[in-house]
Protein backbone atom coordinates (compact mmCIF):
# COMPACT_ATOMS: atom_id res chain seq x y z
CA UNK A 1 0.00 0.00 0.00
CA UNK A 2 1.22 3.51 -0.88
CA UNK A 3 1.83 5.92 2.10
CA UNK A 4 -0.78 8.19 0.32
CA UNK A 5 -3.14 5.56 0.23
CA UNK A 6 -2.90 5.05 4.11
CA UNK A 7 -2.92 8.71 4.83
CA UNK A 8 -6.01 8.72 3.26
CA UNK A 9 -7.28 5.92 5.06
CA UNK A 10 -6.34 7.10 8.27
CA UNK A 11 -7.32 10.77 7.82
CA UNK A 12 -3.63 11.43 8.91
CA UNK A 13 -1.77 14.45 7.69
CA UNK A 14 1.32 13.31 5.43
CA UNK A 15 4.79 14.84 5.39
CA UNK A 16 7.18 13.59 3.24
CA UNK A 17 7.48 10.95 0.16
CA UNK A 18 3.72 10.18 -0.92
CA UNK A 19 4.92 7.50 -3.08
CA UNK A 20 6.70 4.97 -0.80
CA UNK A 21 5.70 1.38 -0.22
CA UNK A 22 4.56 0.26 3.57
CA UNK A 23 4.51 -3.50 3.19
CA UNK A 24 3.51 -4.00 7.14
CA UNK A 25 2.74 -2.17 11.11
CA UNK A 26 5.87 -2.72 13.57
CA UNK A 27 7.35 -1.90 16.84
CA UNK A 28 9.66 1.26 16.45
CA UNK A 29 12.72 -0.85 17.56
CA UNK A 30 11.44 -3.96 15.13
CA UNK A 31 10.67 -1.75 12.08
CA UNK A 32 12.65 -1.90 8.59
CA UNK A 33 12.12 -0.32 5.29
CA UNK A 34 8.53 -0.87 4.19
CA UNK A 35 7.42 -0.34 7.86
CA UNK A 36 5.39 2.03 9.39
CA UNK A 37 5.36 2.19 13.20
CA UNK A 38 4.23 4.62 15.88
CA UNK A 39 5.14 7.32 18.70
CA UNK A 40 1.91 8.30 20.97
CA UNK A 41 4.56 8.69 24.10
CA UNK A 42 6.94 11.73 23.99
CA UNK A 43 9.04 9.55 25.98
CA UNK A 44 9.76 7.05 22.78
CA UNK A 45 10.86 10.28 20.71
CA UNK A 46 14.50 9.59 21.27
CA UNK A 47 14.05 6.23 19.49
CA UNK A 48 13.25 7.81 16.34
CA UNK A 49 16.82 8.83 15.83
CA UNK A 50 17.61 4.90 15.52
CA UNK A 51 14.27 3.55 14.10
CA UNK A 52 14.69 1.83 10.30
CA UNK A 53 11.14 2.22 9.48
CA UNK A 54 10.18 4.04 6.40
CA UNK A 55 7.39 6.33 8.23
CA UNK A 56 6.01 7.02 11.50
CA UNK A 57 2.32 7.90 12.86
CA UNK A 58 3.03 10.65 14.68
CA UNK A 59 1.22 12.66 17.05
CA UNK A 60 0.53 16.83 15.80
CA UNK A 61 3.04 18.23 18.63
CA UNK A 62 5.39 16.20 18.67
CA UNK A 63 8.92 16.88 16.93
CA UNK A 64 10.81 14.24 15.46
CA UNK A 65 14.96 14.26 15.64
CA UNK A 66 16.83 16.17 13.14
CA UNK A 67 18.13 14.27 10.34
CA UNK A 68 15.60 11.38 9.99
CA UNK A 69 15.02 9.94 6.93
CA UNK A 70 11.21 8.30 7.47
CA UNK A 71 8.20 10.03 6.78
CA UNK A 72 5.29 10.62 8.80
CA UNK A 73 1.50 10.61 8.96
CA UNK A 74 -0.07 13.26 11.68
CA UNK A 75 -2.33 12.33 14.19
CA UNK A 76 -4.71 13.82 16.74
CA UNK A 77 -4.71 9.84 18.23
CA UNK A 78 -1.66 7.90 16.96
CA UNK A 79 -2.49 4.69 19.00
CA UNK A 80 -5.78 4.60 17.49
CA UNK A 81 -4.85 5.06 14.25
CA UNK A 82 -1.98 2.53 14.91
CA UNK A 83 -4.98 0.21 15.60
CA UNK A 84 -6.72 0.62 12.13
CA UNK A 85 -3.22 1.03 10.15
CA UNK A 86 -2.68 -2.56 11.62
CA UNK A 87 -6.34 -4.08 10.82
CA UNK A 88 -5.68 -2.87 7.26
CA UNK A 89 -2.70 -4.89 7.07
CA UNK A 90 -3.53 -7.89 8.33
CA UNK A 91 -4.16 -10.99 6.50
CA UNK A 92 -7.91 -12.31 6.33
CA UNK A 93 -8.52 -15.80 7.82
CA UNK A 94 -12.17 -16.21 7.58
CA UNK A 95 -13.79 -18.81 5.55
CA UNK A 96 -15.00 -18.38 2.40
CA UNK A 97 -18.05 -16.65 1.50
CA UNK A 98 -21.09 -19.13 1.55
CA UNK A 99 -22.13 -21.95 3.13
CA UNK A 100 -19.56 -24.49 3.31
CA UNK A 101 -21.30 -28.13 2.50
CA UNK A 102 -20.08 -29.96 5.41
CA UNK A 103 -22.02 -27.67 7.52
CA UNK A 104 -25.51 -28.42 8.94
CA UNK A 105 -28.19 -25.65 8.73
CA UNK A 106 -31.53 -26.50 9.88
CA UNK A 107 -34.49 -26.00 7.40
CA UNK A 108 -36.08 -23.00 8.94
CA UNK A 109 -32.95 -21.05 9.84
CA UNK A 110 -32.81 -17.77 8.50
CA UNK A 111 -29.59 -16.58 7.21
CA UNK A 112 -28.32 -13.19 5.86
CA UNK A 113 -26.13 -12.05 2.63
CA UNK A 114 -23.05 -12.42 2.32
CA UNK A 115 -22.23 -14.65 5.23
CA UNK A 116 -19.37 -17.08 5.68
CA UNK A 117 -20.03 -20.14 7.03
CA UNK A 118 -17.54 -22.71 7.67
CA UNK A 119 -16.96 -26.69 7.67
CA UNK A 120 -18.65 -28.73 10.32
CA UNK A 121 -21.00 -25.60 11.69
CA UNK A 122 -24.09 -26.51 13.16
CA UNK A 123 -26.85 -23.34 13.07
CA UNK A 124 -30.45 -24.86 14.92
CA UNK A 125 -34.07 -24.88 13.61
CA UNK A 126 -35.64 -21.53 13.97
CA UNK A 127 -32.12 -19.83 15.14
CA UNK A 128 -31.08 -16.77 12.36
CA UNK A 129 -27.90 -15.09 11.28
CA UNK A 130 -27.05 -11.68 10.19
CA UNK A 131 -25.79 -10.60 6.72
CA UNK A 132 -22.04 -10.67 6.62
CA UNK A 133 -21.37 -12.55 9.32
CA UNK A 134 -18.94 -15.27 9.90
CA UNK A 135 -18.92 -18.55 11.36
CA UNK A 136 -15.72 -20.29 11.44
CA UNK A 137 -15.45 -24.32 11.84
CA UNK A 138 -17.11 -25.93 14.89
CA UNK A 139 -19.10 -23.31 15.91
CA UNK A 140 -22.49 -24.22 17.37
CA UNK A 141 -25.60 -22.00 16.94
CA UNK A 142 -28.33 -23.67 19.11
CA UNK A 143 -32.22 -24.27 18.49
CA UNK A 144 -34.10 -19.87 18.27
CA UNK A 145 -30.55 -18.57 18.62
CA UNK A 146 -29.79 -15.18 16.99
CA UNK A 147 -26.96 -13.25 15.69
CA UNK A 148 -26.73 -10.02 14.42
CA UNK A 149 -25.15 -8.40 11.50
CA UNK A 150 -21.08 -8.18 10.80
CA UNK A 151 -20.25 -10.91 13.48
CA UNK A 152 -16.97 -12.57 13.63
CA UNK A 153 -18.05 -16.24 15.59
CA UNK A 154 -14.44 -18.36 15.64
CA UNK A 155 -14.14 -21.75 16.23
CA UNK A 156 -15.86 -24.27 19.07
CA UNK A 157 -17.81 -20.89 20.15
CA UNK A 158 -21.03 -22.28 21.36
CA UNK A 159 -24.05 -20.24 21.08
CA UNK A 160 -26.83 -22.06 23.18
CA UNK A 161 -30.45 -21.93 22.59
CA UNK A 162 -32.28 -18.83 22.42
CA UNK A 163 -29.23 -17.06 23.34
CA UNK A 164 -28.86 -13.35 21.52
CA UNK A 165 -26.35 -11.96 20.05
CA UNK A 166 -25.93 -8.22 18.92
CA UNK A 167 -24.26 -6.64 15.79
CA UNK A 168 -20.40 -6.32 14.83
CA UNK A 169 -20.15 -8.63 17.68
CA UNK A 170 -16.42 -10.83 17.68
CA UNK A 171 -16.42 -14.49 19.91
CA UNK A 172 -13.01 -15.29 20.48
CA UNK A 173 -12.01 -19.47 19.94
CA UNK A 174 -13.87 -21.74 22.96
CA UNK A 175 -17.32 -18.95 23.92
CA UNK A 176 -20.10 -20.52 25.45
CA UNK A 177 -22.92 -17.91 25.65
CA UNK A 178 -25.76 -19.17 27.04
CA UNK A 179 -24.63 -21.80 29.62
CA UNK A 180 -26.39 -22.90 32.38
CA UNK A 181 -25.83 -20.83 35.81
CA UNK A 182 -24.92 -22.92 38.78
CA UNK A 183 -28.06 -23.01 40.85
CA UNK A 184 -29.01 -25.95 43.20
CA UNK A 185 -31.89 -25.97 46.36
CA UNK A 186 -31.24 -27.86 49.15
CA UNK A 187 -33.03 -30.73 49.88
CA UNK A 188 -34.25 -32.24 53.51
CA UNK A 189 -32.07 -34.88 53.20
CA UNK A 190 -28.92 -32.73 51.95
CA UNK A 191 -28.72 -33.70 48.24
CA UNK A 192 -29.33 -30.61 45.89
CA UNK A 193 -31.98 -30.10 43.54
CA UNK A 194 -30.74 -28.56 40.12
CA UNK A 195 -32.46 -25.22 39.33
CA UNK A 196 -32.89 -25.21 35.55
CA UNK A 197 -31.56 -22.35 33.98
CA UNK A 198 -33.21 -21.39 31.28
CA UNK A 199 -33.89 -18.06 30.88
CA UNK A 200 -32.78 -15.08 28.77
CA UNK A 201 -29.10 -14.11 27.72
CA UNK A 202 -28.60 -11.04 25.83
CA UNK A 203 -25.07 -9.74 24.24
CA UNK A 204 -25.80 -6.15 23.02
CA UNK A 205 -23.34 -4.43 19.73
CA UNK A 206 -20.12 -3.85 19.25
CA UNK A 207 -18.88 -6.66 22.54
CA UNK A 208 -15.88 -8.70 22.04
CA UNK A 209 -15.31 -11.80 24.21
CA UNK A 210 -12.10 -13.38 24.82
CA UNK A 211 -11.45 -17.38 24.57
CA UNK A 212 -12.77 -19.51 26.53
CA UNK A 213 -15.11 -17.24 28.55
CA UNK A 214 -18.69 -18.09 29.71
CA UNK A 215 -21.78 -15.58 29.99
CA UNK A 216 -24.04 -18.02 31.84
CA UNK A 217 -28.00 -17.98 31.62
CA UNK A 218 -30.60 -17.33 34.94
CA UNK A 219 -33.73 -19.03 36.29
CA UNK A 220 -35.18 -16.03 35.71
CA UNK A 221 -34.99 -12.67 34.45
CA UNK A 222 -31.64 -12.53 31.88
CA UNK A 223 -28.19 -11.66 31.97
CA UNK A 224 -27.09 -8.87 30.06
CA UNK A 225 -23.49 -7.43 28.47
CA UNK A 226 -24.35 -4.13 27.05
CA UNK A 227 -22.65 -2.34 24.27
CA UNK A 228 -18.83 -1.53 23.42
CA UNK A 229 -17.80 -3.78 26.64
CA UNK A 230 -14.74 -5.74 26.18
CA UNK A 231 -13.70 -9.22 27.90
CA UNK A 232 -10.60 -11.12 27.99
CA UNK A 233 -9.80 -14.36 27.93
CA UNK A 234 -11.25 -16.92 30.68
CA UNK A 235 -13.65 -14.48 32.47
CA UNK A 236 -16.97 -16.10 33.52
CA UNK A 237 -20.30 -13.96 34.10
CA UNK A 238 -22.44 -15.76 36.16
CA UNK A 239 -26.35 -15.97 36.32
CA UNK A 240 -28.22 -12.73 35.87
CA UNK A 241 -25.36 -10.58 35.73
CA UNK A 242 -25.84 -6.96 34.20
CA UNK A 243 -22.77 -5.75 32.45
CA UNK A 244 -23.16 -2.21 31.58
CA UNK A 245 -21.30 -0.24 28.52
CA UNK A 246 -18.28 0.30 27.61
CA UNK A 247 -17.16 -2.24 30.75
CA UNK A 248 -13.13 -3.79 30.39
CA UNK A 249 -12.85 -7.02 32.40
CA UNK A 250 -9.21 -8.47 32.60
CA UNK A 251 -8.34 -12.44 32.31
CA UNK A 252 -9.48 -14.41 34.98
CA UNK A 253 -12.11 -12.05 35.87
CA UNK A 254 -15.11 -13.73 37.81
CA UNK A 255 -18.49 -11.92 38.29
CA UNK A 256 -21.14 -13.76 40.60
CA UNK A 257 -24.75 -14.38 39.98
CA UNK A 258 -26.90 -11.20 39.90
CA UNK A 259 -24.44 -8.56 40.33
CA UNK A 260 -23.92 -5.57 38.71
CA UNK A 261 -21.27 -3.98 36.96
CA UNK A 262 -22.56 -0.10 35.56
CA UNK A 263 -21.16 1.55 32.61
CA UNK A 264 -16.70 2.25 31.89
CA UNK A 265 -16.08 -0.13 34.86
CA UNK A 266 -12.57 -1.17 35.00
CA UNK A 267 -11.77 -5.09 36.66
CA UNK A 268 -7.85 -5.97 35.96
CA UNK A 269 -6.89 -9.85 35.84
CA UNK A 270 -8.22 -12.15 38.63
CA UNK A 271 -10.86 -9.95 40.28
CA UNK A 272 -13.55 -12.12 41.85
CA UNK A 273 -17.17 -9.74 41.89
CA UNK A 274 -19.09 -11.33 44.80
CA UNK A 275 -22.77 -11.94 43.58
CA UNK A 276 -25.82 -9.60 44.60
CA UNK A 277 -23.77 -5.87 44.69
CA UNK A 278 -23.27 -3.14 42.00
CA UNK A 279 -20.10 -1.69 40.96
CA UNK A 280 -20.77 1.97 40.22
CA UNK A 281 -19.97 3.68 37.45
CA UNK A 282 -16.31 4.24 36.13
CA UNK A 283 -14.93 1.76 39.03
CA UNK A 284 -11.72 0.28 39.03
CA UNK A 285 -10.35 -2.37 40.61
CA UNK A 286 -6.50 -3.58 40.39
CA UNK A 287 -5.09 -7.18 39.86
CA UNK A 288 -6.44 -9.79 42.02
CA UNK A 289 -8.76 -7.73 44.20
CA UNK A 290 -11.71 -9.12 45.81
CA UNK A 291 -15.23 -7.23 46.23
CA UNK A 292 -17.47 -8.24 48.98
CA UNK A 293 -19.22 -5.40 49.26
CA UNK A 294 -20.78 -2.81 46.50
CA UNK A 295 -18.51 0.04 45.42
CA UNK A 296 -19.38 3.62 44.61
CA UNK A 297 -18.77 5.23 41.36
CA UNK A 298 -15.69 6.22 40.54
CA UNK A 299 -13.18 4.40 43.17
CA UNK A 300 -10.35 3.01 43.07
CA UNK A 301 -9.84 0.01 45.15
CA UNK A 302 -7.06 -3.05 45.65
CA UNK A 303 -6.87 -5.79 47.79
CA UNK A 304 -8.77 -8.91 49.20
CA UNK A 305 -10.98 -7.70 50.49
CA UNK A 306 -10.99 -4.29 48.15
CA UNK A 307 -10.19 -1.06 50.13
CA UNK A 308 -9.49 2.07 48.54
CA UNK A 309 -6.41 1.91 46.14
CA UNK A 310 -4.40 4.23 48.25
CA UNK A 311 -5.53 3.11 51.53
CA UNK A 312 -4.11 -0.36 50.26
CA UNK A 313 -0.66 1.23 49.58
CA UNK A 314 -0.27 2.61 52.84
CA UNK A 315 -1.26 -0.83 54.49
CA UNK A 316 1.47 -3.01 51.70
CA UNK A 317 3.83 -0.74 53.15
CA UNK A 318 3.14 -1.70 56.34
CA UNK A 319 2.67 -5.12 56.07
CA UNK A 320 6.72 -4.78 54.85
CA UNK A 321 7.63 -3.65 57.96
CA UNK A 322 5.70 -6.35 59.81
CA UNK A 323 8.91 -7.80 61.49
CA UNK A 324 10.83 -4.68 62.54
CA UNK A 325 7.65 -3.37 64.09
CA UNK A 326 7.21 -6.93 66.05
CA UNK A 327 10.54 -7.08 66.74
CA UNK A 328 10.69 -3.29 68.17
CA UNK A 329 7.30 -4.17 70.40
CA UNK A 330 9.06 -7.01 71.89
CA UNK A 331 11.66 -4.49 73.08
CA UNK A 332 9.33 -1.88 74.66
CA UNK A 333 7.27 -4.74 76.54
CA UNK A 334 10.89 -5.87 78.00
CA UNK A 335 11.89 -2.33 78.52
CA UNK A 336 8.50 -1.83 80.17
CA UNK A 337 8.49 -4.54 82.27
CA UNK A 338 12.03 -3.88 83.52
CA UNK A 339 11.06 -0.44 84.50
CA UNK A 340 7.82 -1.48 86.46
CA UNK A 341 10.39 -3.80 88.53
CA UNK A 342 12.00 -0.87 89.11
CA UNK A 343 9.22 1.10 89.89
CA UNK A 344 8.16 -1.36 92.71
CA UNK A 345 11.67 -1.83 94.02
């Protein structure tokens, strides 16, 4: 592609040579001629004067090093145009457009234009997909499913009955939506007596799931990821969980049955969510934190359980201390005790 071509893709400003070839997107140390690579921190500036790419995405006030030989596309956001420079470059994988013939489509399903659909997919009777949409081998679309328009759906993804599944919606490889929650009464003589699990799961546009996550179905009621919210790999949403927009949930992220989660929440890796609460709006929590309790909108907690973020530094520090402190205590009680001798003497 021709830089001008991917100035004018990006709506970037271009200074310099129009004409040169950019083959691939790479790191600024990585990059070589045919390269085009990025600078969104003013700290990475001095590794311009060493960088072998042929042009750089550049933010508008930053200056580059005298002398260097790339050109450069200007950007009010390089990292997001870094984003779509490297989704232009990459390679398709889908299937083919069609319907493969080792697939299985029930009768009655309804399916849109243009839509690639693997080997060895399975789509349900009554369930419908969207126009452009792909479904890559393995993938399982159960019994009054539905998914919407521009999907990407990769492989072993299942898609349970009835589940529902928005527009320009991307299922990383191993998704169950749809799975039963985990809900059991207890009987008089101690066994448990499954709850079936049956009711309503809804994933609203633009979500992206990583592998081998789970958005489990309720009793009752539904549960619910709502628009632009992003999960990573190997986070499981429980029963009747509400998701709101815009929400970023880390690897390893669990969420328990019927809580809540409002809109631009923030959950790095390995944060358990304990079930009934809400998470207010704009909440973060760091790495490994657990939540009992709810948490208002807009704090920033750590820890197990989750205190506020800086309450949490002041304690670590603490905690490092630990044996000085016990070590210095055990001095004052002897010094104490000495003096009451004295005292009595």
């Amino acid at each position: 592609m021709r830089l001008r071509e991917l100035a004018h893709a990006l709506q970037c400003r271009l200074e310099g040579d129009a004409a040169i070839e950019i083959v691939r997107v790479a790191g600024i140390d990585q990059a070589q001629h045919g390269d085009i690579t990025f600078v969104d921190n003013p700290r990475y500036i001095p590794h311009l004067a060493s960088t072998n790419a042929s042009a750089v995405i550049l933010a508008e006030d930053l200056a580059i090093p005298v002398g260097t030989g790339f050109a450069v596309l200007r950007s009010t956001k390089p990292y997001v145009d870094f984003a779509r420079a490297v989704a232009l470059f990459l390679p398709s994988s889908a299937p083919a457009k069609g319907i493969d013939t080792l697939s299985a489509i029930a009768a009655d399903a309804r399916i849109g234009a243009e839509v690639s659909i693997g080997p060895f997919v399975t789509v349900g009777a009554g369930a419908s997909i969207g126009a452009r949409t792909t479904l890559y081998p393995h993938v399982a679309v159960g019994q009054g499913a539905s998914i919407g328009d521009d999907c990407v759906i990769h492989s072993q993804c299942s898609i349970r009955e009835r589940a529902v599944v928005g527009n320009r919606v991307i299922l990383h490889d191993g998704v169950v939506v749809g799975s039963e929650g985990f809900g059991f009464a207890k009987q008089a003589d101690g066994t448990h007596l499954k709850i079936p699990q049956g009711a309503a799961v809804v994933i609203e546009d633009d979500v992206e799931i990583g592998a081998n996550s789970t958005i489990d179905r309720p009793a009752v009621g539904e549960t619910r990821i709502q628009a632009g919210t992003k999960i990573d790999n190997l986070v499981h949403i429980a029963h009747g969980v509400s998701v709101g927009r815009r929400v970023l949930l880390a690897a390893q992220v669990g969420v328990s049955g019927s809580a809540v989660l409002e809109d631009d929440v923030i959950l790095a890796g390995q944060v358990g969510v304990a079930g009934h609460l809400r998470v207010g709006k704009g909440a973060m929590a760091t790495a490994q934190s657990g939540i009992p309790n709810s948490v208002e909108p807009g704090a920033y907690v750590s820890g197990s359980p989750a205190i506020p973020h800086r309450d949490w530094l002041k304690s670590s520090a603490a905690y490092r201390q630990l044996p000085a402190l016990r070590k210095r205590v055990a001095e004052l009680e002897r010094r104490l005790i000495e003096l009451e001798e004295k005292l009595k003497r």
